[in-house]
C-alpha atoms as a PDB file:
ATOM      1  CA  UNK A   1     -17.564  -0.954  17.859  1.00  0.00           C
ATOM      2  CA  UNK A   2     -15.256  -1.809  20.288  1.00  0.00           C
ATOM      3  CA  UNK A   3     -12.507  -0.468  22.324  1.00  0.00           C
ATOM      4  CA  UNK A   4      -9.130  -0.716  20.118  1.00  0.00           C
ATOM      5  CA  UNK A   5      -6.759  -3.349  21.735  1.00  0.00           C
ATOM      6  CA  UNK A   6      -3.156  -3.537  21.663  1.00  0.00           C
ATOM      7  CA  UNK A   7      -2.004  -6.380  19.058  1.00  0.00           C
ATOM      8  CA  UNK A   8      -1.468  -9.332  20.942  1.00  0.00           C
ATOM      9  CA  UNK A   9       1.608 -11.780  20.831  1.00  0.00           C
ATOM     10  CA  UNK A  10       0.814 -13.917  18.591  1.00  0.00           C
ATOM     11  CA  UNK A  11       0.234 -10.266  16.185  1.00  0.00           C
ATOM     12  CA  UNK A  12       3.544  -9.411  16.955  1.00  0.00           C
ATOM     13  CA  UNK A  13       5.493 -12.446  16.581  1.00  0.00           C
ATOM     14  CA  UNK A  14       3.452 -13.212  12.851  1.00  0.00           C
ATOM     15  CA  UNK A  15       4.810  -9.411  11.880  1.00  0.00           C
ATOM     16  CA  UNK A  16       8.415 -10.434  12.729  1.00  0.00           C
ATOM     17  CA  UNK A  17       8.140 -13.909  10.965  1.00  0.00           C
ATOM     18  CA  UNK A  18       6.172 -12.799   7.901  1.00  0.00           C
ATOM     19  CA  UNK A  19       6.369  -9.061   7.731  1.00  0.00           C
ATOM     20  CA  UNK A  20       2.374  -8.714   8.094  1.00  0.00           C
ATOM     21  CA  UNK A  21      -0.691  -8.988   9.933  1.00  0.00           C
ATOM     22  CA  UNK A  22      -4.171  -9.271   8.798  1.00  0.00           C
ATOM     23  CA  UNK A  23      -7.215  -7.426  11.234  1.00  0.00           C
ATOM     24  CA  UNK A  24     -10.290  -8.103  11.194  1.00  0.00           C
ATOM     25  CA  UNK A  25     -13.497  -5.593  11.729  1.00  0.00           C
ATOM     26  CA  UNK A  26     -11.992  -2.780  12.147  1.00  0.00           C
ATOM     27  CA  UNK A  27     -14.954  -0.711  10.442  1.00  0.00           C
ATOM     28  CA  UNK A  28     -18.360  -1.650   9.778  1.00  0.00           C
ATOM     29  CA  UNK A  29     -20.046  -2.731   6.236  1.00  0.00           C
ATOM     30  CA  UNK A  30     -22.711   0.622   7.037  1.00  0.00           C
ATOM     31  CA  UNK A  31     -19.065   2.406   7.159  1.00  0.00           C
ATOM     32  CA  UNK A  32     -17.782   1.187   3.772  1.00  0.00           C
ATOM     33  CA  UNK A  33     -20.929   1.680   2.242  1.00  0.00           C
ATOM     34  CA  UNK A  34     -21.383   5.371   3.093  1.00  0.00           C
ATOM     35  CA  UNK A  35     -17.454   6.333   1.848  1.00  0.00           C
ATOM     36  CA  UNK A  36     -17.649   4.092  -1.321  1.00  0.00           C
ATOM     37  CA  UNK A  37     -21.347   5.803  -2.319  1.00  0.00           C
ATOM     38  CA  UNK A  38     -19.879   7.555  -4.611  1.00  0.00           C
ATOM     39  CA  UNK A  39     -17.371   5.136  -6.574  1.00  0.00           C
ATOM     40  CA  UNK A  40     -19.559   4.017  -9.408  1.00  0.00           C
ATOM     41  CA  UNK A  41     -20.938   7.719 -10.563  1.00  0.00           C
ATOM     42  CA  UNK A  42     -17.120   8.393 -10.307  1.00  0.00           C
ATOM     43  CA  UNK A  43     -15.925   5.646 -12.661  1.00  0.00           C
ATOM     44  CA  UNK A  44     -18.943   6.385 -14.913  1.00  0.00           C
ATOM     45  CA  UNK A  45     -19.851   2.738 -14.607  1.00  0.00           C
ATOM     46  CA  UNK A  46     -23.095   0.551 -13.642  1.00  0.00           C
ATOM     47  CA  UNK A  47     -22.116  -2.060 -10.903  1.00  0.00           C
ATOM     48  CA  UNK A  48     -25.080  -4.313 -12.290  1.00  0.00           C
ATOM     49  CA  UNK A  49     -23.914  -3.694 -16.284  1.00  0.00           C
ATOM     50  CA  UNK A  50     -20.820  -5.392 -16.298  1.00  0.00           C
ATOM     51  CA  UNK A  51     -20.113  -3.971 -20.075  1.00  0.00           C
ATOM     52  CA  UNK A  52     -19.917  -0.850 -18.888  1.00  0.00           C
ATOM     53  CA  UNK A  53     -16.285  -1.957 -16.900  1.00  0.00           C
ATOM     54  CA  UNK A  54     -14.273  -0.584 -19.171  1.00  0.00           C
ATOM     55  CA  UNK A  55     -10.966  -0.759 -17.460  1.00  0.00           C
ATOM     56  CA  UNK A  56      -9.586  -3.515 -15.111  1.00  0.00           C
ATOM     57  CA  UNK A  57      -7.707  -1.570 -13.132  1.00  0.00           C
ATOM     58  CA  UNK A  58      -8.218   1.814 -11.419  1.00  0.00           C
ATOM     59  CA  UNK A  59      -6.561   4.168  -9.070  1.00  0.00           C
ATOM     60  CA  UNK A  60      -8.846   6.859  -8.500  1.00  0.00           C
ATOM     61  CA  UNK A  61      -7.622  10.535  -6.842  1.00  0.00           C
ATOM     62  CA  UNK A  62      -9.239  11.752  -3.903  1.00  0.00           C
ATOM     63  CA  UNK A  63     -11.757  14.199  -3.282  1.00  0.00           C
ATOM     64  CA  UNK A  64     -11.929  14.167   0.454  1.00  0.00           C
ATOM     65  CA  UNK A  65     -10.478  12.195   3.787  1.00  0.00           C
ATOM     66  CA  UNK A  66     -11.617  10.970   6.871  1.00  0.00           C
ATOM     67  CA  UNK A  67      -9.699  10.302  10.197  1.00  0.00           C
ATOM     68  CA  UNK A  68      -8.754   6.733  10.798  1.00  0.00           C
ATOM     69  CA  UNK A  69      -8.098   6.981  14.168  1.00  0.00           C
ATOM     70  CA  UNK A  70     -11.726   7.126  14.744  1.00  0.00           C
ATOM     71  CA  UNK A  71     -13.349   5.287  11.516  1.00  0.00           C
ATOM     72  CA  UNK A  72     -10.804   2.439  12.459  1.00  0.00           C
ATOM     73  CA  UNK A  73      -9.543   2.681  15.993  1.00  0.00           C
ATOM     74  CA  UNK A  74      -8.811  -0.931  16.162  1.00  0.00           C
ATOM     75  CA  UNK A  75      -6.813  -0.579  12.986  1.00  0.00           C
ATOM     76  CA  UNK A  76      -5.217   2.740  13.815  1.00  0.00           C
ATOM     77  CA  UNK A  77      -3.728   1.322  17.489  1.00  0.00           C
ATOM     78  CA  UNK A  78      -2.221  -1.396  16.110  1.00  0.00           C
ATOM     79  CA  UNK A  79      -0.385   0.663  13.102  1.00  0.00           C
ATOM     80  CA  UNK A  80       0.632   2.841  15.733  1.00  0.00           C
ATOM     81  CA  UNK A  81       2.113   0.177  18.211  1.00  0.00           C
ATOM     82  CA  UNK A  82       3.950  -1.517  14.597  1.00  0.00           C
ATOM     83  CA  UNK A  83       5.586   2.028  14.533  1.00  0.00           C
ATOM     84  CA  UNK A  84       6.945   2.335  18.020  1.00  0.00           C
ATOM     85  CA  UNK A  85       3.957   4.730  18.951  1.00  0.00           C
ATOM     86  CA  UNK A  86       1.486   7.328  17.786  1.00  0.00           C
ATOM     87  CA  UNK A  87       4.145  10.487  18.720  1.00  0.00           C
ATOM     88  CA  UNK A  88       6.450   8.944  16.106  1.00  0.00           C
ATOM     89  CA  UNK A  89       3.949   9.105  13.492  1.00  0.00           C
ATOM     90  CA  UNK A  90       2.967  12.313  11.364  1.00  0.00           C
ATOM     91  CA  UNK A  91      -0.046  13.569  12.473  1.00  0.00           C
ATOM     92  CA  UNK A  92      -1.622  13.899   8.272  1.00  0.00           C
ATOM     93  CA  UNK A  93      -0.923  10.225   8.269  1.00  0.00           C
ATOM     94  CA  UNK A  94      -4.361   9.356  10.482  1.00  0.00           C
ATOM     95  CA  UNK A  95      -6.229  10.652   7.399  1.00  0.00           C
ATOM     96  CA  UNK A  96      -7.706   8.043   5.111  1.00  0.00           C
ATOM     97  CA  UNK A  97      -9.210   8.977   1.638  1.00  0.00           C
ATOM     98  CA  UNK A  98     -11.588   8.182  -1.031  1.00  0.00           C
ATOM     99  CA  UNK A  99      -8.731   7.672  -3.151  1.00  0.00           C
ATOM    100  CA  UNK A 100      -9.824   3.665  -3.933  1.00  0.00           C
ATOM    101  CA  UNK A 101      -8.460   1.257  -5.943  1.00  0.00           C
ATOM    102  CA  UNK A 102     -10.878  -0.502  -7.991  1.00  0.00           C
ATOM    103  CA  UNK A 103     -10.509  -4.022  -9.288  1.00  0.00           C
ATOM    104  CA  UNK A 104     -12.770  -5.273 -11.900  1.00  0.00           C
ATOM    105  CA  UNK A 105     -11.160  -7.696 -13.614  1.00  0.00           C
ATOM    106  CA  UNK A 106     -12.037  -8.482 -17.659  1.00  0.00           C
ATOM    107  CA  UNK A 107     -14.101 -10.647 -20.112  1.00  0.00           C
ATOM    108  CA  UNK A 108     -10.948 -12.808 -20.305  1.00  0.00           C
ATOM    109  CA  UNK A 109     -10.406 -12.922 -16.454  1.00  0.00           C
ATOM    110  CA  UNK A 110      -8.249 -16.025 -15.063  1.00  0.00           C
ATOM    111  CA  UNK A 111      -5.975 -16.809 -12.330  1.00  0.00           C
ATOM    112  CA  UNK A 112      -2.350 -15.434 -13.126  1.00  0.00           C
ATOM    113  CA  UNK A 113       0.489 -17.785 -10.983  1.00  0.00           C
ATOM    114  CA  UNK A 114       2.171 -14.730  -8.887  1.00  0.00           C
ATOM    115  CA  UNK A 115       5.541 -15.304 -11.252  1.00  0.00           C
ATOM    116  CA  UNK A 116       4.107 -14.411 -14.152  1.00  0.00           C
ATOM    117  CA  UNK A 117       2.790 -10.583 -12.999  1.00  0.00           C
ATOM    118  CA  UNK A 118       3.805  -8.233 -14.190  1.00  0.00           C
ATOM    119  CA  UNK A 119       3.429  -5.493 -11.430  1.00  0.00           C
ATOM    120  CA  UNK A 120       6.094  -5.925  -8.669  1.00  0.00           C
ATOM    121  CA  UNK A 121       6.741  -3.404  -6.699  1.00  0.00           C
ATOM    122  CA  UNK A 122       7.681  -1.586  -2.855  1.00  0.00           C
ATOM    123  CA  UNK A 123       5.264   1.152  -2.633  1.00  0.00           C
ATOM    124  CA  UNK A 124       6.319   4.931  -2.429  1.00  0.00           C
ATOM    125  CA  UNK A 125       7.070   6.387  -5.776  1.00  0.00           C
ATOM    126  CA  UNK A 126       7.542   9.686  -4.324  1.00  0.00           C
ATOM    127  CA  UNK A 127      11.098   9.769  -3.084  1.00  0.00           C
ATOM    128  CA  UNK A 128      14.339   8.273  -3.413  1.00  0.00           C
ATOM    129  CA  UNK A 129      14.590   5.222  -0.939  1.00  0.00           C
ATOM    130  CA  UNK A 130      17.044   4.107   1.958  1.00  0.00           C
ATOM    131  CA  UNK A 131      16.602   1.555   4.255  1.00  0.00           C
ATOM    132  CA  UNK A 132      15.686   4.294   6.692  1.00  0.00           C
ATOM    133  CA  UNK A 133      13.161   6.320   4.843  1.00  0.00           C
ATOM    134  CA  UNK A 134      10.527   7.900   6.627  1.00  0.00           C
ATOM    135  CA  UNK A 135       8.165   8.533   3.683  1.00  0.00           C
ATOM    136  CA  UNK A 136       6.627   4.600   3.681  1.00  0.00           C
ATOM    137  CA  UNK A 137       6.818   3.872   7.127  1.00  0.00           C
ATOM    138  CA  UNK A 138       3.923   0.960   6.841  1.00  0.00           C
ATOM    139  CA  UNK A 139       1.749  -0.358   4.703  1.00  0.00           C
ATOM    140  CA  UNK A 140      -1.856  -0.368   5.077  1.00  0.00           C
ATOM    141  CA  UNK A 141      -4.443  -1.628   3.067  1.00  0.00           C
ATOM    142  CA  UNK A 142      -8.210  -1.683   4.853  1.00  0.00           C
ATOM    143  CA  UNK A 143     -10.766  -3.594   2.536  1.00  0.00           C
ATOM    144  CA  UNK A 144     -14.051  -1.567   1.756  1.00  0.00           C
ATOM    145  CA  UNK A 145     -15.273  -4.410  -0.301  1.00  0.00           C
ATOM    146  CA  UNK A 146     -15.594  -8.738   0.265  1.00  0.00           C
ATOM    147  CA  UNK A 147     -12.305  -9.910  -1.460  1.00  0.00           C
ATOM    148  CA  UNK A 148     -12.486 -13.718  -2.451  1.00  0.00           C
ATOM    149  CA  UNK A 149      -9.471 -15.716  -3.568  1.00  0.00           C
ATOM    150  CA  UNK A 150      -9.003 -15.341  -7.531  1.00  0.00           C
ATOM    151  CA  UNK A 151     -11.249 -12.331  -6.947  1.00  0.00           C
ATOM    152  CA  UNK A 152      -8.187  -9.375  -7.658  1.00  0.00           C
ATOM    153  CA  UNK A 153      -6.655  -9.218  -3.851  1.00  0.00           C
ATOM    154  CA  UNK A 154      -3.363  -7.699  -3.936  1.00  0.00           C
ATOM    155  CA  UNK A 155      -0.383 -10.309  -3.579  1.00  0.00           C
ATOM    156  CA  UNK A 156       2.185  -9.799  -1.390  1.00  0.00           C
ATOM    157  CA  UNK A 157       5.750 -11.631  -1.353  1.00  0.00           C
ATOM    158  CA  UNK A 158       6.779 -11.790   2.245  1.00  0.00           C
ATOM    159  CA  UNK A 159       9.828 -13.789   1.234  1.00  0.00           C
ATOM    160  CA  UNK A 160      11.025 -10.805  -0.758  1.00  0.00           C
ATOM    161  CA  UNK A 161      11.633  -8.338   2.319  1.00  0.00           C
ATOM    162  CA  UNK A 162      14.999  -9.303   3.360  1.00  0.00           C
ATOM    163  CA  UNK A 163      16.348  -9.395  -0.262  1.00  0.00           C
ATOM    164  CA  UNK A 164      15.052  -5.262  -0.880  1.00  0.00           C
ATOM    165  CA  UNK A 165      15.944  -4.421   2.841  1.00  0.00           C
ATOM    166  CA  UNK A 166      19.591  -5.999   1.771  1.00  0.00           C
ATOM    167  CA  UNK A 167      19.605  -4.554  -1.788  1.00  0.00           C
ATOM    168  CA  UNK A 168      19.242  -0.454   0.357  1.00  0.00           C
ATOM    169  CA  UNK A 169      21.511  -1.929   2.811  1.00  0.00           C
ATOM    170  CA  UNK A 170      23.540  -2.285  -0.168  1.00  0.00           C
ATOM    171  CA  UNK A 171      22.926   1.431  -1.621  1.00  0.00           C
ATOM    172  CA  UNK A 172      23.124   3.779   0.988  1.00  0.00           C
ATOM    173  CA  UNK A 173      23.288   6.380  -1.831  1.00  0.00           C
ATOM    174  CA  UNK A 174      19.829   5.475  -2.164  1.00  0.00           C
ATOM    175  CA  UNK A 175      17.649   3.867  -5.168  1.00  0.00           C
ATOM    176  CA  UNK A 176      14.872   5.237  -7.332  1.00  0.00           C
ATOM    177  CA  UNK A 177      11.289   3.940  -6.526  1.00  0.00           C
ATOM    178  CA  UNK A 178      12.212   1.460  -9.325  1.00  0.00           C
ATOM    179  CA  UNK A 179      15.157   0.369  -7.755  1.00  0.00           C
ATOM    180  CA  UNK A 180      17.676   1.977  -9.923  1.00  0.00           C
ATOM    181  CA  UNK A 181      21.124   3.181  -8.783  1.00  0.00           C
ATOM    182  CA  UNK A 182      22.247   6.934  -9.412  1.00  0.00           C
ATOM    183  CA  UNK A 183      24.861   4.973 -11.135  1.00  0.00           C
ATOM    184  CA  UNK A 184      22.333   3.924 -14.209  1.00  0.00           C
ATOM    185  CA  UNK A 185      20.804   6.311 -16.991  1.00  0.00           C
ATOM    186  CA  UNK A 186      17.025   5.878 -15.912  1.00  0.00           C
ATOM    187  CA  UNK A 187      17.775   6.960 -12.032  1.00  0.00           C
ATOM    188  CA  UNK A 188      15.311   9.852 -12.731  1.00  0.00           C
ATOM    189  CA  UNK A 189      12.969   8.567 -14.609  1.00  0.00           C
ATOM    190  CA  UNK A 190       9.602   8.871 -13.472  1.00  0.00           C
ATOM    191  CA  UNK A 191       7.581   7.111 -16.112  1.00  0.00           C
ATOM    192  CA  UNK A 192       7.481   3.923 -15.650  1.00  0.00           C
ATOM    193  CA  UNK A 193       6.599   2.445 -18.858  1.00  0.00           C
ATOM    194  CA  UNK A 194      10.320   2.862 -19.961  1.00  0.00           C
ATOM    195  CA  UNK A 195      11.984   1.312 -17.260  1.00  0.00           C
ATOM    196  CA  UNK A 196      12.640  -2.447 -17.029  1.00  0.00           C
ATOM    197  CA  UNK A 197      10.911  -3.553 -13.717  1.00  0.00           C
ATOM    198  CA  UNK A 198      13.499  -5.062 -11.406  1.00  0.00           C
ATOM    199  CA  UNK A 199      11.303  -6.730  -9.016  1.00  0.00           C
ATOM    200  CA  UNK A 200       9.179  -8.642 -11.586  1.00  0.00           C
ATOM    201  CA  UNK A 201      12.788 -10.422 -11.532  1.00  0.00           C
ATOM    202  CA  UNK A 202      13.872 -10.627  -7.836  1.00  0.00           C
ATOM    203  CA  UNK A 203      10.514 -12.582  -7.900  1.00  0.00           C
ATOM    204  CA  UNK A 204      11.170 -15.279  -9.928  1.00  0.00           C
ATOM    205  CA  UNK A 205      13.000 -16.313  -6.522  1.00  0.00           C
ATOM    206  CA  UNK A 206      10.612 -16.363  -4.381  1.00  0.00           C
ATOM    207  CA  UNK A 207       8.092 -19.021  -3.480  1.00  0.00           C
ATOM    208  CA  UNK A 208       6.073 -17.795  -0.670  1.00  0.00           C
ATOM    209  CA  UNK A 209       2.981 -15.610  -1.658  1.00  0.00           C
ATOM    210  CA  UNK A 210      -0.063 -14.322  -0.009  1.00  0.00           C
ATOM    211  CA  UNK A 211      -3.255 -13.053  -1.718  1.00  0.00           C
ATOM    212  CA  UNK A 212      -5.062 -10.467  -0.059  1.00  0.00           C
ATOM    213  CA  UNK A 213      -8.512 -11.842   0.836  1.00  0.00           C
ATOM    214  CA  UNK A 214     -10.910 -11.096   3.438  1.00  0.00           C
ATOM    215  CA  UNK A 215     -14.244  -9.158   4.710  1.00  0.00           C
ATOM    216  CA  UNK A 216     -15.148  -5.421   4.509  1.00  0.00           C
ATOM    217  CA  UNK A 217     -13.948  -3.756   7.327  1.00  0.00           C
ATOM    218  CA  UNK A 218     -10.530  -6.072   7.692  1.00  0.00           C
ATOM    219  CA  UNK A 219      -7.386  -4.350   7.150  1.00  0.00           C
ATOM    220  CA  UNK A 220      -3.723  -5.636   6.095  1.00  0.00           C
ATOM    221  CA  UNK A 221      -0.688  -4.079   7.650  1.00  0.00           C
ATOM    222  CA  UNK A 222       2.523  -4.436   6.398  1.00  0.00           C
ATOM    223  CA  UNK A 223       6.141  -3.715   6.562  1.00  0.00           C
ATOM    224  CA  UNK A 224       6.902  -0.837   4.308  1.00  0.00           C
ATOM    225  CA  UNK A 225       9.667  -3.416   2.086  1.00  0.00           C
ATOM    226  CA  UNK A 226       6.730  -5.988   1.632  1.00  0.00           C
ATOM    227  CA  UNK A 227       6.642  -6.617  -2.585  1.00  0.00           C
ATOM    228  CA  UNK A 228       3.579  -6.745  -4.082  1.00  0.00           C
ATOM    229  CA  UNK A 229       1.203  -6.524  -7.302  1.00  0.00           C
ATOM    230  CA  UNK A 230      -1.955  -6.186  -8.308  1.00  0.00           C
ATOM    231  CA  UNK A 231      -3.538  -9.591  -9.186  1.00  0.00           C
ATOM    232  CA  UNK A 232      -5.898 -10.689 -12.465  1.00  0.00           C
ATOM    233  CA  UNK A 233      -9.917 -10.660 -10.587  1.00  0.00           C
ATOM    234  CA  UNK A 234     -10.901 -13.594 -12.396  1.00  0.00           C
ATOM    235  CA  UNK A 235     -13.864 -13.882 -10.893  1.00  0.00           C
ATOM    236  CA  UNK A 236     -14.724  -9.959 -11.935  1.00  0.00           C
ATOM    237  CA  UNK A 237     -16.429  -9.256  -8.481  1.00  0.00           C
ATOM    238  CA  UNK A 238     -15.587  -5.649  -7.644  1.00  0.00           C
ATOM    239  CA  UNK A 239     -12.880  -5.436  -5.419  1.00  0.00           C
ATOM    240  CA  UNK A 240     -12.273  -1.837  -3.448  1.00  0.00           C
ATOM    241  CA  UNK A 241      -9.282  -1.327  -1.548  1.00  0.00           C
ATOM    242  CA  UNK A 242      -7.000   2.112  -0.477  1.00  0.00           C
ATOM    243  CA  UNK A 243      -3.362   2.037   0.505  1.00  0.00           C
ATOM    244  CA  UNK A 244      -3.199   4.983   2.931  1.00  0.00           C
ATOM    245  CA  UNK A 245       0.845   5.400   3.523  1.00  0.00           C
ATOM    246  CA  UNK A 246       1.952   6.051   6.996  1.00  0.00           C
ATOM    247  CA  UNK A 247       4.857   8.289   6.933  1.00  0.00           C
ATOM    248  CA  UNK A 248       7.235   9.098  10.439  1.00  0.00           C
ATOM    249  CA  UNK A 249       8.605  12.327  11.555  1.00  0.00           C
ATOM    250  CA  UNK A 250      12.067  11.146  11.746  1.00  0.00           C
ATOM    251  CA  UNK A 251      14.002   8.287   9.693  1.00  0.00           C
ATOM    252  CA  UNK A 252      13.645   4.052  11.083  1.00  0.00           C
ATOM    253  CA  UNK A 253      16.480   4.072  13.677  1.00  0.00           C
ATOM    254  CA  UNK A 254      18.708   1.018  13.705  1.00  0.00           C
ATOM    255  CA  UNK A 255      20.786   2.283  16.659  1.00  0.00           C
ATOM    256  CA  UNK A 256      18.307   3.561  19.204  1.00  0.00           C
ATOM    257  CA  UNK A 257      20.498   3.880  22.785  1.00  0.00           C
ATOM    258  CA  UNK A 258      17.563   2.730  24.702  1.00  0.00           C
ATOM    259  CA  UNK A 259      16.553   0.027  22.479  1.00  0.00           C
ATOM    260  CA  UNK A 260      13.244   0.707  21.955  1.00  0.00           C
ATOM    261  CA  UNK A 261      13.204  -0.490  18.328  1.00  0.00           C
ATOM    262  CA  UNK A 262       9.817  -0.413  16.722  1.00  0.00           C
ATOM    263  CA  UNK A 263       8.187  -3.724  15.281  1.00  0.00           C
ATOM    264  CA  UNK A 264       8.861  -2.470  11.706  1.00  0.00           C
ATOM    265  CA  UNK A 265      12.313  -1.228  12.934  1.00  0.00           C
ATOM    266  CA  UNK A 266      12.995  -4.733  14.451  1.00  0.00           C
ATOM    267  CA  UNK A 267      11.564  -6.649  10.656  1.00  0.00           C
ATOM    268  CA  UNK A 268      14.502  -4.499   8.964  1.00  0.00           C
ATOM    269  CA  UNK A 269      17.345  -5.686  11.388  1.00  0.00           C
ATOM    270  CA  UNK A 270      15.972  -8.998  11.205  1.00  0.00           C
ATOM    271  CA  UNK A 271      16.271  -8.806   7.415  1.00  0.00           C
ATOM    272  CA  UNK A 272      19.491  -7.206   7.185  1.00  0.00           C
ATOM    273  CA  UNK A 273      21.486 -10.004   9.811  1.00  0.00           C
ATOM    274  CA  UNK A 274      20.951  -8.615  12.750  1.00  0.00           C
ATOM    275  CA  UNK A 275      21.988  -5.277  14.874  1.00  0.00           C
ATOM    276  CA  UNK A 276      25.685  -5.818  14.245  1.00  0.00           C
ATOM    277  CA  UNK A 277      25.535  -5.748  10.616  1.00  0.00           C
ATOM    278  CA  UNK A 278      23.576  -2.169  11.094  1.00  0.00           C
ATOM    279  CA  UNK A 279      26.569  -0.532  13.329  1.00  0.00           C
ATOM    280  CA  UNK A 280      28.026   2.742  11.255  1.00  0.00           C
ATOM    281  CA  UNK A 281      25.458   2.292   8.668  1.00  0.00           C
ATOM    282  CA  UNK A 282      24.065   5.908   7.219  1.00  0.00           C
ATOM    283  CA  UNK A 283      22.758   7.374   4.312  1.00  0.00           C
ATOM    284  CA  UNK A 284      25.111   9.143   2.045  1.00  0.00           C
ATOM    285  CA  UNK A 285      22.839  10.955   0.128  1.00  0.00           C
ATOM    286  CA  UNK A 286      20.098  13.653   0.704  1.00  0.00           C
ATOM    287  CA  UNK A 287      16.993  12.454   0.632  1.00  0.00           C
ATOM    288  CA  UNK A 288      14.919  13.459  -2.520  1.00  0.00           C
ATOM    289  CA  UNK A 289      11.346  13.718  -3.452  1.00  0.00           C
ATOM    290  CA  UNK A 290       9.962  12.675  -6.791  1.00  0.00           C
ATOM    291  CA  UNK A 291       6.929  14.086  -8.483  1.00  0.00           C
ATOM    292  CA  UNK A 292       5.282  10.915 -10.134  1.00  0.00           C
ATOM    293  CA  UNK A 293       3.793  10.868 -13.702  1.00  0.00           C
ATOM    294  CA  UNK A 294       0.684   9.117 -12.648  1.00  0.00           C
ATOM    295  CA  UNK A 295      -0.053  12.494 -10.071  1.00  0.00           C
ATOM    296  CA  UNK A 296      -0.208  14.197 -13.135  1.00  0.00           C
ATOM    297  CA  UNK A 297      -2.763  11.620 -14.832  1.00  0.00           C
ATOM    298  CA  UNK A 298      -5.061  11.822 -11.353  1.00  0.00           C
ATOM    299  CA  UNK A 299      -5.690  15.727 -11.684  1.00  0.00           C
ATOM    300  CA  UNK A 300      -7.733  14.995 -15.097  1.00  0.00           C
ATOM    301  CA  UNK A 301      -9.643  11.764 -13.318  1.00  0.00           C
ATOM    302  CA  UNK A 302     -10.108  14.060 -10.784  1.00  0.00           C
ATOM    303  CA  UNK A 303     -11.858  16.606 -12.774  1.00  0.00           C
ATOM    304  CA  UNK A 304     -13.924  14.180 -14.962  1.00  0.00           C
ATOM    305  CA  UNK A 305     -14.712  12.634 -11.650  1.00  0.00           C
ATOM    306  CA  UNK A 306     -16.006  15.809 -10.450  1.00  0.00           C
ATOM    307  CA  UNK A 307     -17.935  16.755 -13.435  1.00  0.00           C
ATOM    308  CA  UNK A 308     -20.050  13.417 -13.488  1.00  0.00           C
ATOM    309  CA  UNK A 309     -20.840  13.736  -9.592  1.00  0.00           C
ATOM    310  CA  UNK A 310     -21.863  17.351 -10.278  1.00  0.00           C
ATOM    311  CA  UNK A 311     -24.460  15.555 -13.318  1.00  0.00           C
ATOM    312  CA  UNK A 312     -25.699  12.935 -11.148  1.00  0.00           C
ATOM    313  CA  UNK A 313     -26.815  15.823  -8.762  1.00  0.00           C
ATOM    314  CA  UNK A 314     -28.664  17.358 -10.992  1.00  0.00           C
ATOM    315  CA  UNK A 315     -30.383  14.356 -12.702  1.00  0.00           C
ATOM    316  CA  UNK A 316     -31.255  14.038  -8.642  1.00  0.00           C
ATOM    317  CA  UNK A 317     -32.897  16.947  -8.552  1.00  0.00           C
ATOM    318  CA  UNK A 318     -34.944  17.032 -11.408  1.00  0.00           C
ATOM    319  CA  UNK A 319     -36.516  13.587  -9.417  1.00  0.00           C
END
């Protein structure tokens, strides 16, 4: 494979304009094969029995991770040039894992318009969020399988940064992952099912989507605010995808004295108006973590998971 390159101008000025960038072959298909051998024994599917896909939709846990900085180099200097460099970055967040998210689609599978789903949302549902917050610093999602328009790639709203980047502007008191205010009832809710999703509205707005598509071995990077959802696979070919977060070991700064903004650091004050409009602004609340109620869900997958691949070993053996 070769050398990783820096991202090139053209890379840098796309991130600024549409909050993303799209690389391709940054891992080989032998690659993707050998850390995906395992997904359909996990799932307790048949990839060739499509009545065995049960579920649309699933986000396994993970068993085990791998270091991206040398299954992906290519991938891995670029995400660290979109933070402002690799010493910025915490060191845990070179490990991918097997944690995949599997897209089959159903018997009924059709093209949704982007309006109408129903799964909006700014990734980290771990901690309270500022515009600062180092928990999400990017977004990456590396593709382990062929993704095909209609085919269940994730859509993302790039027209929809500026408007979450204004609404924690707005809250420097912070929101929930949801984006509720600590002044509303369902600020610490972490079930999701009860809460009305506010950015299924702010994108009934927005106009300009992107679906996900691509090779194995590409990888999408983008701005921690980038909105998205899972999509309908209408064509049911399996689609496998991780979203390994990249978290920093201090806050975004928005008023560095030497100026050396990061490209993701830059996309914010873009969003927000510019640097002036940044000048005095702080969080006024300490940041929080949240324990989500889907972690809780993952440690039975995990175990079912385990208990299958432990069966399929034995059925192995007996040859």
């Amino acid at each position: 494979m070769a050398s990783p390159v820096a991202l090139t101008d053209a890379d840098k000025e796309h991130f600024l304009t549409h909050g993303y960038i799209h690389l391709t072959n940054c891992f080989t298909k032998e690659q993707a094969a050998e850390v995906t051998k395992d997904v359909w024994t996990r799932l307790g599917m048949s990839p060739d029995d499509k009545s065995t896909w049960t579920k649309d939709q699933i986000n396994m846990p993970p068993h085990w991770n791998f270091d991206s900085a040398a299954f992906a180099p290519k991938a891995w200097a670029a995400i660290c040039e979109l933070c402002g460099g690799e010493e910025r970055i915490n060191e845990k967040s070179r490990e991918w894992r097997d944690s995949f998210i599997v897209n089959l689609g159903t018997r009924e599978g059709k093209p949704v318009p982007p309006k109408e789903l129903k799964r909006w949302h700014v990734d980290g549902d771990f901690f309270v969020h500022y515009l600062d917050s180092p928990e999400q610093g990017l977004l990456v999602v590396p593709l382990f399988t062929d993704i095909e328009p209609n085919a269940g790639g994730t859509m993302i709203c790039p027209e929809a940064i500026p408007k979450i980047a204004k609404y924690l502007y707005d809250h420097p008191d912070g929101v929930s992952p949801h984006l509720t205010t600590r002044a509303e009832p369902n600020f610490s809710v972490v079930d999701y099912r009860h809460i009305v999703n506010r950015y299924n509205g702010l994108v009934q707005d927005c106009e300009d989507f992107v679906e996900v598509t691509g090779k194995i071995g590409d990888v999408y990077l983008l701005h921690p605010l980038m909105m998205h959802s899972a999509s309908h696979n209408a064509l049911r070919n399996v689609r496998i995808i991780t979203n390994p977060p990249v978290s920093l070991k201090e806050p975004h700064c928005f008023d560095r004295p030497d100026g050396k903004y990061s490209l993701v650091e830059q996309k914010t004050i873009q969003s927000v108006g510019g640097q002036d409009s940044l000048k005095g602004w702080k969080i006024t609340m300490p940041r929080e973590s949240i324990v989500p109620e889907m972690w809780k869900n993952k440690d039975a997958m995990k175990k079912e998971e385990v208990r299958r691949m432990e069966e399929a070993r034995k059925v192995s053996a007996r040859g």
